[in-house]
Protein backbone atom coordinates (compact mmCIF):
# COMPACT_ATOMS: atom_id res chain seq x y z
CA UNK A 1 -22.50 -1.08 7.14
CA UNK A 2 -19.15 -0.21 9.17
CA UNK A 3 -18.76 -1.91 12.15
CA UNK A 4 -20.02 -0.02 15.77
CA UNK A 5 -17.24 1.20 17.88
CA UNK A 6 -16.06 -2.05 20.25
CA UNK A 7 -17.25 -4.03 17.90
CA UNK A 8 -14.91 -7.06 17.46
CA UNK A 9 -16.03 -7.80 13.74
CA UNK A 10 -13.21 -8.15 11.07
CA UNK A 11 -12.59 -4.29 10.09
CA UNK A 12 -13.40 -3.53 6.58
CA UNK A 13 -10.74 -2.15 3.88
CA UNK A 14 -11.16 -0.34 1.08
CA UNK A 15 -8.10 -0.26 -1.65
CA UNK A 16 -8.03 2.08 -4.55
CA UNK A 17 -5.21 1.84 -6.95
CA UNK A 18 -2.33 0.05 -8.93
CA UNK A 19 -2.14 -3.98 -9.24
CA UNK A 20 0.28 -5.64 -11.73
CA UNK A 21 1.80 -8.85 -12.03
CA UNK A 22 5.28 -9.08 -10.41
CA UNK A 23 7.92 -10.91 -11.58
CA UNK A 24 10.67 -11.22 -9.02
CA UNK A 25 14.28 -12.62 -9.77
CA UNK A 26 16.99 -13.24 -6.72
CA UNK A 27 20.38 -12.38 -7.92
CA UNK A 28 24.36 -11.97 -6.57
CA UNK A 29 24.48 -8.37 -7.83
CA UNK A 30 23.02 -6.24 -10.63
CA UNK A 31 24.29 -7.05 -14.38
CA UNK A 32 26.92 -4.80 -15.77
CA UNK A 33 25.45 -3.37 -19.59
CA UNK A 34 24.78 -5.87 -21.78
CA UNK A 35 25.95 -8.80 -19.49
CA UNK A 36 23.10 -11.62 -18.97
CA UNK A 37 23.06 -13.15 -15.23
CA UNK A 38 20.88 -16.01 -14.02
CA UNK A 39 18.77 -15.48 -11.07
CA UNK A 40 18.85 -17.67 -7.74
CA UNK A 41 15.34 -17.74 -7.11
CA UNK A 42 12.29 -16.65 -9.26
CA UNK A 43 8.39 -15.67 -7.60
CA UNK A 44 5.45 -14.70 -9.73
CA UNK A 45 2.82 -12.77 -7.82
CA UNK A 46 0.24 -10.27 -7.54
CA UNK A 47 2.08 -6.47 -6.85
CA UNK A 48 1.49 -2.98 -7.10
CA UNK A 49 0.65 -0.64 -4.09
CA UNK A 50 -2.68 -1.02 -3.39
CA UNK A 51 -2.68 -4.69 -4.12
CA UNK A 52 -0.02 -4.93 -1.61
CA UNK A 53 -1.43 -2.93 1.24
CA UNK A 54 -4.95 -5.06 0.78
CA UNK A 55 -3.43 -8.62 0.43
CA UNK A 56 -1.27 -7.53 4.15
CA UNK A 57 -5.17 -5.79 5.41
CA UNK A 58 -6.22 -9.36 4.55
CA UNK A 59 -3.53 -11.34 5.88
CA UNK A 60 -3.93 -9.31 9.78
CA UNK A 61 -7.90 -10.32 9.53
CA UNK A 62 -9.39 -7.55 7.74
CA UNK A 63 -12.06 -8.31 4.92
CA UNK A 64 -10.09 -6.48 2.01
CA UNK A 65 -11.37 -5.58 -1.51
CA UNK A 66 -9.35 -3.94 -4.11
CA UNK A 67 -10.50 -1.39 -6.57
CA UNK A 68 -8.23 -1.35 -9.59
CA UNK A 69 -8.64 -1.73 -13.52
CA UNK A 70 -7.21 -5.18 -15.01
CA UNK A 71 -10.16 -6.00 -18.00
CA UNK A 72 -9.87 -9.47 -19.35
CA UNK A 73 -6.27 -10.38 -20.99
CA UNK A 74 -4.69 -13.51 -19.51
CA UNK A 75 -2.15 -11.48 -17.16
CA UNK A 76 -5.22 -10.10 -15.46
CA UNK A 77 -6.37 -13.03 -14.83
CA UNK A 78 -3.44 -14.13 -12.66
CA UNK A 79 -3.27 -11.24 -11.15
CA UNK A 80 -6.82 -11.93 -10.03
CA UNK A 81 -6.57 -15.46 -8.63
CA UNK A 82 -3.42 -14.51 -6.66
CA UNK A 83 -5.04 -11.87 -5.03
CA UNK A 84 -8.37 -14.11 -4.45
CA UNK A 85 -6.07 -16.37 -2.91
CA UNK A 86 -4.70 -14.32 -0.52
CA UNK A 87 -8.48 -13.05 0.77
CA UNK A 88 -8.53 -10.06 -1.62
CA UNK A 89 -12.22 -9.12 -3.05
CA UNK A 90 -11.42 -7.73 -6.23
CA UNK A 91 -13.66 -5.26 -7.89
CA UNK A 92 -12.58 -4.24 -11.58
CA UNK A 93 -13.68 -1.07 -13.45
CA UNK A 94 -12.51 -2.60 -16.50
CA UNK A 95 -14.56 -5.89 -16.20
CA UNK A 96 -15.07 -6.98 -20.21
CA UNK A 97 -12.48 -4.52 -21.95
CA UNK A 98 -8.50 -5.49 -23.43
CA UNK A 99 -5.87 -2.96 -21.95
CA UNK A 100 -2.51 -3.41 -21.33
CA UNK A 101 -1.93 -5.05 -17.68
CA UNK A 102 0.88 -3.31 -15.92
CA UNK A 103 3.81 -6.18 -15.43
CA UNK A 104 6.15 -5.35 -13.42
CA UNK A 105 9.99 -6.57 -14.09
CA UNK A 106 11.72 -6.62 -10.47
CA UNK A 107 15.59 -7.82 -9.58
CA UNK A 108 16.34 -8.52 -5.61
CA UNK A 109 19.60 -8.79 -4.61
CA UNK A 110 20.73 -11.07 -2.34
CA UNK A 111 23.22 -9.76 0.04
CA UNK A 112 21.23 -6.56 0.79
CA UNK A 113 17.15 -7.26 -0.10
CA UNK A 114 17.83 -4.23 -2.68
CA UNK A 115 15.29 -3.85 -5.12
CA UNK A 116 14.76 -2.60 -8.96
CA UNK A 117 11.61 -2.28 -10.52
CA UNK A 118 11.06 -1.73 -14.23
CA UNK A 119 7.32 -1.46 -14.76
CA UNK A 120 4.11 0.20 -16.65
CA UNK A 121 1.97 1.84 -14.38
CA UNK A 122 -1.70 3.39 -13.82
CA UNK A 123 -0.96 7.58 -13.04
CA UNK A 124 -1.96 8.29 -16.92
CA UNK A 125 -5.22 5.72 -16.98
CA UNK A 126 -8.29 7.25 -17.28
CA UNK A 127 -10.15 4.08 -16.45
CA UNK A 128 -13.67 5.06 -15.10
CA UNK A 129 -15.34 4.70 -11.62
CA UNK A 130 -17.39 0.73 -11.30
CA UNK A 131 -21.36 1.46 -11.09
CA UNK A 132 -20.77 0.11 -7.74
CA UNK A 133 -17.86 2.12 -6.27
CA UNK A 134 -20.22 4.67 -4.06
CA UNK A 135 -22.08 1.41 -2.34
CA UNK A 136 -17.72 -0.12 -1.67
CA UNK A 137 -17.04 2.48 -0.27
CA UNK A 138 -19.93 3.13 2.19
CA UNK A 139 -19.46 -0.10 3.74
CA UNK A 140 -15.82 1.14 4.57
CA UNK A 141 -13.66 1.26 7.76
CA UNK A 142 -11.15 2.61 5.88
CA UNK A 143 -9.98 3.61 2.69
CA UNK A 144 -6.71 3.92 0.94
CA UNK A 145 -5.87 5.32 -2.40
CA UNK A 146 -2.19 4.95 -4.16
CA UNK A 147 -3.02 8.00 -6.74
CA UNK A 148 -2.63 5.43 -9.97
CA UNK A 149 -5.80 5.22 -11.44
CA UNK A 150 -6.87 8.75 -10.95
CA UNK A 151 -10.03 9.03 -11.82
CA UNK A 152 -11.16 6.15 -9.91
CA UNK A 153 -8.95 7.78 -6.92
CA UNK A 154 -10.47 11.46 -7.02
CA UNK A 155 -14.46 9.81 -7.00
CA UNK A 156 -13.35 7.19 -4.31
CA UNK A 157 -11.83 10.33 -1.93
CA UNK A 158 -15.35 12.16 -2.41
CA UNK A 159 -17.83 8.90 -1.93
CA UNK A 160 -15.86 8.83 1.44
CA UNK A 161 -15.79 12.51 2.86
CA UNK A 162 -19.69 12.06 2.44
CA UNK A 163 -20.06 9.06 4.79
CA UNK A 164 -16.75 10.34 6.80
CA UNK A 165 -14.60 7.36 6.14
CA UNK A 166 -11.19 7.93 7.11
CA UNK A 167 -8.85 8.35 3.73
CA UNK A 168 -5.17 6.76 3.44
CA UNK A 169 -3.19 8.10 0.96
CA UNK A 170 -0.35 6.24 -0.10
CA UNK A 171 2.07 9.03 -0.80
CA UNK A 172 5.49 7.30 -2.32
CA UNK A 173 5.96 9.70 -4.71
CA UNK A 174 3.85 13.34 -6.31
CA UNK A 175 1.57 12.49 -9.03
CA UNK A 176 -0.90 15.31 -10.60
CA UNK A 177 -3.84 13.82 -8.80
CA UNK A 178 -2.80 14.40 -5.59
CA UNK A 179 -3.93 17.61 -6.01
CA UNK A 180 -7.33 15.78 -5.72
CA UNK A 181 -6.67 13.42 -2.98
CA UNK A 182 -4.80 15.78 -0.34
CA UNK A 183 -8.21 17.85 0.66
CA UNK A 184 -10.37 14.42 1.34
CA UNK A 185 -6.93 12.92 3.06
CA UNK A 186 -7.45 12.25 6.84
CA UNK A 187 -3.99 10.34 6.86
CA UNK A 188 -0.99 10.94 4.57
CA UNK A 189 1.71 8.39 4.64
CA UNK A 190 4.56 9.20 2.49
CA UNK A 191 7.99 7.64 1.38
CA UNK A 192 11.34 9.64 2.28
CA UNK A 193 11.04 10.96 -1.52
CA UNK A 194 7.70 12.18 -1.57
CA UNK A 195 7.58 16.26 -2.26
CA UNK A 196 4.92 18.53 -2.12
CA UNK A 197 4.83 21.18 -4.43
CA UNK A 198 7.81 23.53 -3.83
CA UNK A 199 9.18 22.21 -0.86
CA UNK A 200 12.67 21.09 -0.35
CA UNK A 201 12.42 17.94 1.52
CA UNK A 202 10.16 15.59 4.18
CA UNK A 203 10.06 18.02 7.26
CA UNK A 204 8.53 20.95 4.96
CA UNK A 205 6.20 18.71 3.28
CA UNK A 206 4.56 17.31 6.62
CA UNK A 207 3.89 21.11 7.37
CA UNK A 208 2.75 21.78 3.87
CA UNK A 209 0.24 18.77 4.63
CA UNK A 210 -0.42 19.89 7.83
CA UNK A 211 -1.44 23.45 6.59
CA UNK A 212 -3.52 21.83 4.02
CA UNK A 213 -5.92 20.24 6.82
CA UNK A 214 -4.03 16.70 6.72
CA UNK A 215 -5.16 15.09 10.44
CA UNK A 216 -2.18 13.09 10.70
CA UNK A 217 1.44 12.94 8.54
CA UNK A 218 3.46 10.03 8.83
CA UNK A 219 6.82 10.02 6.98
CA UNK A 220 8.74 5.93 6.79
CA UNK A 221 12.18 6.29 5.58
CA UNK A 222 13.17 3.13 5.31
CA UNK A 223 15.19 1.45 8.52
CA UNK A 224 15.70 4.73 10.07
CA UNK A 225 12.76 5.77 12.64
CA UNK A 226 9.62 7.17 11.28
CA UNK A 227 8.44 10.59 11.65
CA UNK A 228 5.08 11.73 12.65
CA UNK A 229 2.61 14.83 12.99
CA UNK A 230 -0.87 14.73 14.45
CA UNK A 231 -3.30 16.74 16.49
CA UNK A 232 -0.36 19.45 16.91
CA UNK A 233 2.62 17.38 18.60
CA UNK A 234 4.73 15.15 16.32
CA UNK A 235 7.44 12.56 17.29
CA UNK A 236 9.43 9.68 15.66
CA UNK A 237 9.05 6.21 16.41
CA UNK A 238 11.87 3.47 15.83
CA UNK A 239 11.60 0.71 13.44
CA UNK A 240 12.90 -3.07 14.25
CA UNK A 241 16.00 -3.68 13.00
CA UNK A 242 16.33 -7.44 11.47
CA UNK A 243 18.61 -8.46 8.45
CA UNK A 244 17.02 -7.31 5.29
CA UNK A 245 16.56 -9.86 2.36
CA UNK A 246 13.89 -8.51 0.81
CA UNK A 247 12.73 -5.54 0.82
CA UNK A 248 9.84 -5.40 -2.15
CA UNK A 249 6.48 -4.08 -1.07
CA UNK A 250 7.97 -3.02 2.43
CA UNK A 251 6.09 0.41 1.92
CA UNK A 252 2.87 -1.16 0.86
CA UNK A 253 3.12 -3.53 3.64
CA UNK A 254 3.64 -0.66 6.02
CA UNK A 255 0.09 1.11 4.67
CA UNK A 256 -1.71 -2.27 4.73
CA UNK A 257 -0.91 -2.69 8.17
CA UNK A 258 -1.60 0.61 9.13
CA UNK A 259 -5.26 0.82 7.62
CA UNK A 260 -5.54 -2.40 9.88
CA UNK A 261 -4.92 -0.49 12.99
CA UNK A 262 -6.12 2.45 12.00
CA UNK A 263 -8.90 3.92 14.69
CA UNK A 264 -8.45 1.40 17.07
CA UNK A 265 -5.46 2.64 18.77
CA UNK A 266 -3.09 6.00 19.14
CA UNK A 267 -0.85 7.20 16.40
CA UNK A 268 2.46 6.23 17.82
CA UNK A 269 1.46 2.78 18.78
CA UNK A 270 -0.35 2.57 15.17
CA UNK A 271 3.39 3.16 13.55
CA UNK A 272 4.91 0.51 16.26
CA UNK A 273 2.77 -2.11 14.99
CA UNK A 274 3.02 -1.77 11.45
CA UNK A 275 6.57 -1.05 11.38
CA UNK A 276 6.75 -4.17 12.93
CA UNK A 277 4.74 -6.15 10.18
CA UNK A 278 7.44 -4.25 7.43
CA UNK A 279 10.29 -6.01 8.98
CA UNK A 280 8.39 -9.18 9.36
CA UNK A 281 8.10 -8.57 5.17
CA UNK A 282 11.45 -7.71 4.83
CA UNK A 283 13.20 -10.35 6.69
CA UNK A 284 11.70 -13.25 4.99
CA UNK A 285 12.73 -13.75 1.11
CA UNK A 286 9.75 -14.15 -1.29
CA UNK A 287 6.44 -11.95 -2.00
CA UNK A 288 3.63 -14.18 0.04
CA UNK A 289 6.17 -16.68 2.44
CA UNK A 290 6.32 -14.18 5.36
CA UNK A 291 2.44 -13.89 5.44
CA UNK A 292 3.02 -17.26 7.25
CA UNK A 293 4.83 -15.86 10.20
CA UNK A 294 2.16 -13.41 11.20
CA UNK A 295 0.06 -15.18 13.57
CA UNK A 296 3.08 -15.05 15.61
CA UNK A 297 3.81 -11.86 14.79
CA UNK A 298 0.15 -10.82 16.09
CA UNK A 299 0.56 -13.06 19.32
CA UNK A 300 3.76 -11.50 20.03
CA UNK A 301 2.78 -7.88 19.74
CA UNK A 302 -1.08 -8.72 21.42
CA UNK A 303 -3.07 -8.89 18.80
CA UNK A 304 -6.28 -7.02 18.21
């Protein structure tokens, strides 16, 4: 059951998509062809979008659970207790089978938080719906879906429209299934680089979502201010600017944080707050060590 408006129970987020196993290697600068480097630091952790945005839903005081497809080979399995760890439910669709687990290969560099990821993901799985996914999704403040793991995605976007759960879509990039996702989407944050269909950059793909019944379009692009449309007007709103070390998972920090607030307060303050928790993530080197700083973080900026 969701919670009653004014209610001051943890909100409760749903998080359909892509988890892998990340691992993360500091260096000087990226090796020339053929050249082998050795890394400053190295960090083994739970990653993917969705993973991301519920272990950051988690870490603000949400009660997170994760709806992916890892099955039972020894990678999922760490990919599992990190994200138990960190106060992520995890509910997998592929409980009992062998598939490949998506591992991600990811350099950092040092002097500008820079990142390169090499990895396999989940836009081509056809992994099946849990018996369960209807009931996880009832009980739902919010949901957010990353478009990997399609299937999953498409049934998760209509088990909400019935019980008019708001729907997140994580929109870093076009994949086929968005065609799915756009018409159940009440929110559609997107990367710089996210196109829609025959359009020629981020301005005429907020109106192409706009036109296709999206409630509210929020564009991040990066350190520069983030764009917004909702309810007719539309704005930009200024990010914090710290020193960058690290920018992995900034993004899927961004939509974790912004399920969090989602509801409770306007648009533009909404943005504020988790553009705030990005650059908490991307000042502070390593996947989990800035989770540490948020209780100040939340102090600082009032809380909930």
């Amino acid at each position: 059951m969701r919670n009653a408006p004014g209610s001051e129970k943890r909100p409760i987020g749903v998080f359909v998509g892509l988890a892998t196993l990340d691992v993360i290697h500091r260096i000087a600068e990226p090796p020339a062809v053929n050249q082998k480097i050795t890394s400053t630091a190295q960090f083994v952790s739970a990653g993917g979008p969705a993973a991301n945005a519920a272990v950051t839903f988690a870490a603000l005081g949400g009660a997170a659970t994760l709806v992916t497809a890892l099955g039972d080979e020894p990678v999922a399995e760490l990919i599992r207790t990190d994200l138990t760890t960190h106060g992520v439910e995890v509910v997998d669709a592929a409980q009992g089978a062998i598939r490949p687990v998506p591992v991600s290969s990811v350099s950092v560099v040092e002097s500008t938080g820079d990142r390169s990821v090499v990895s396999l993901d989940a836009v081509g799985s056809d992994a099946a719906p849990p018996a369960d996914l209807e009931d996880v999704v009832e009980g739902a403040d919010v949901l957010l879906v990353d478009g990997h793991h399609p299937v999953i995605a498409a049934a998760a976007v209509r088990h909400a429209a019935t019980r008019a759960v708001p729907v997140v879509v994580d929109a870093g990039r076009w994949k086929p299934v968005m065609n799915d996702l756009i018409g159940y989407s009440t929110d559609m944050v997107c990367s710089n680089d996210f196109r829609m269909p025959d359009t020629d950059g981020p301005r005429s793909t907020a109106t192409a979502l706009v036109s296709s019944g999206v409630r509210t379009v929020v564009t991040t692009h990066g350190a520069d201010p983030v764009d917004w449309w909702s309810g007719g007007q539309s704005g930009s709103v200024a990010v914090p600017a710290v020193r960058a070390v690290d920018t992995l998972g900034a993004g899927d920090v961004f939509h974790g944080a912004y399920c969090f607030y989602s509801e409770r307060i306007g648009v533009v303050e909404r943005i504020e707050r988790s553009a705030r928790v990005a650059a908490l993530r991307c000042s502070i080197v390593g996947p989990r060590a800035w989770l540490r700083e948020l209780p100040t973080l939340r102090t600082g900026t009032g809380g909930r």
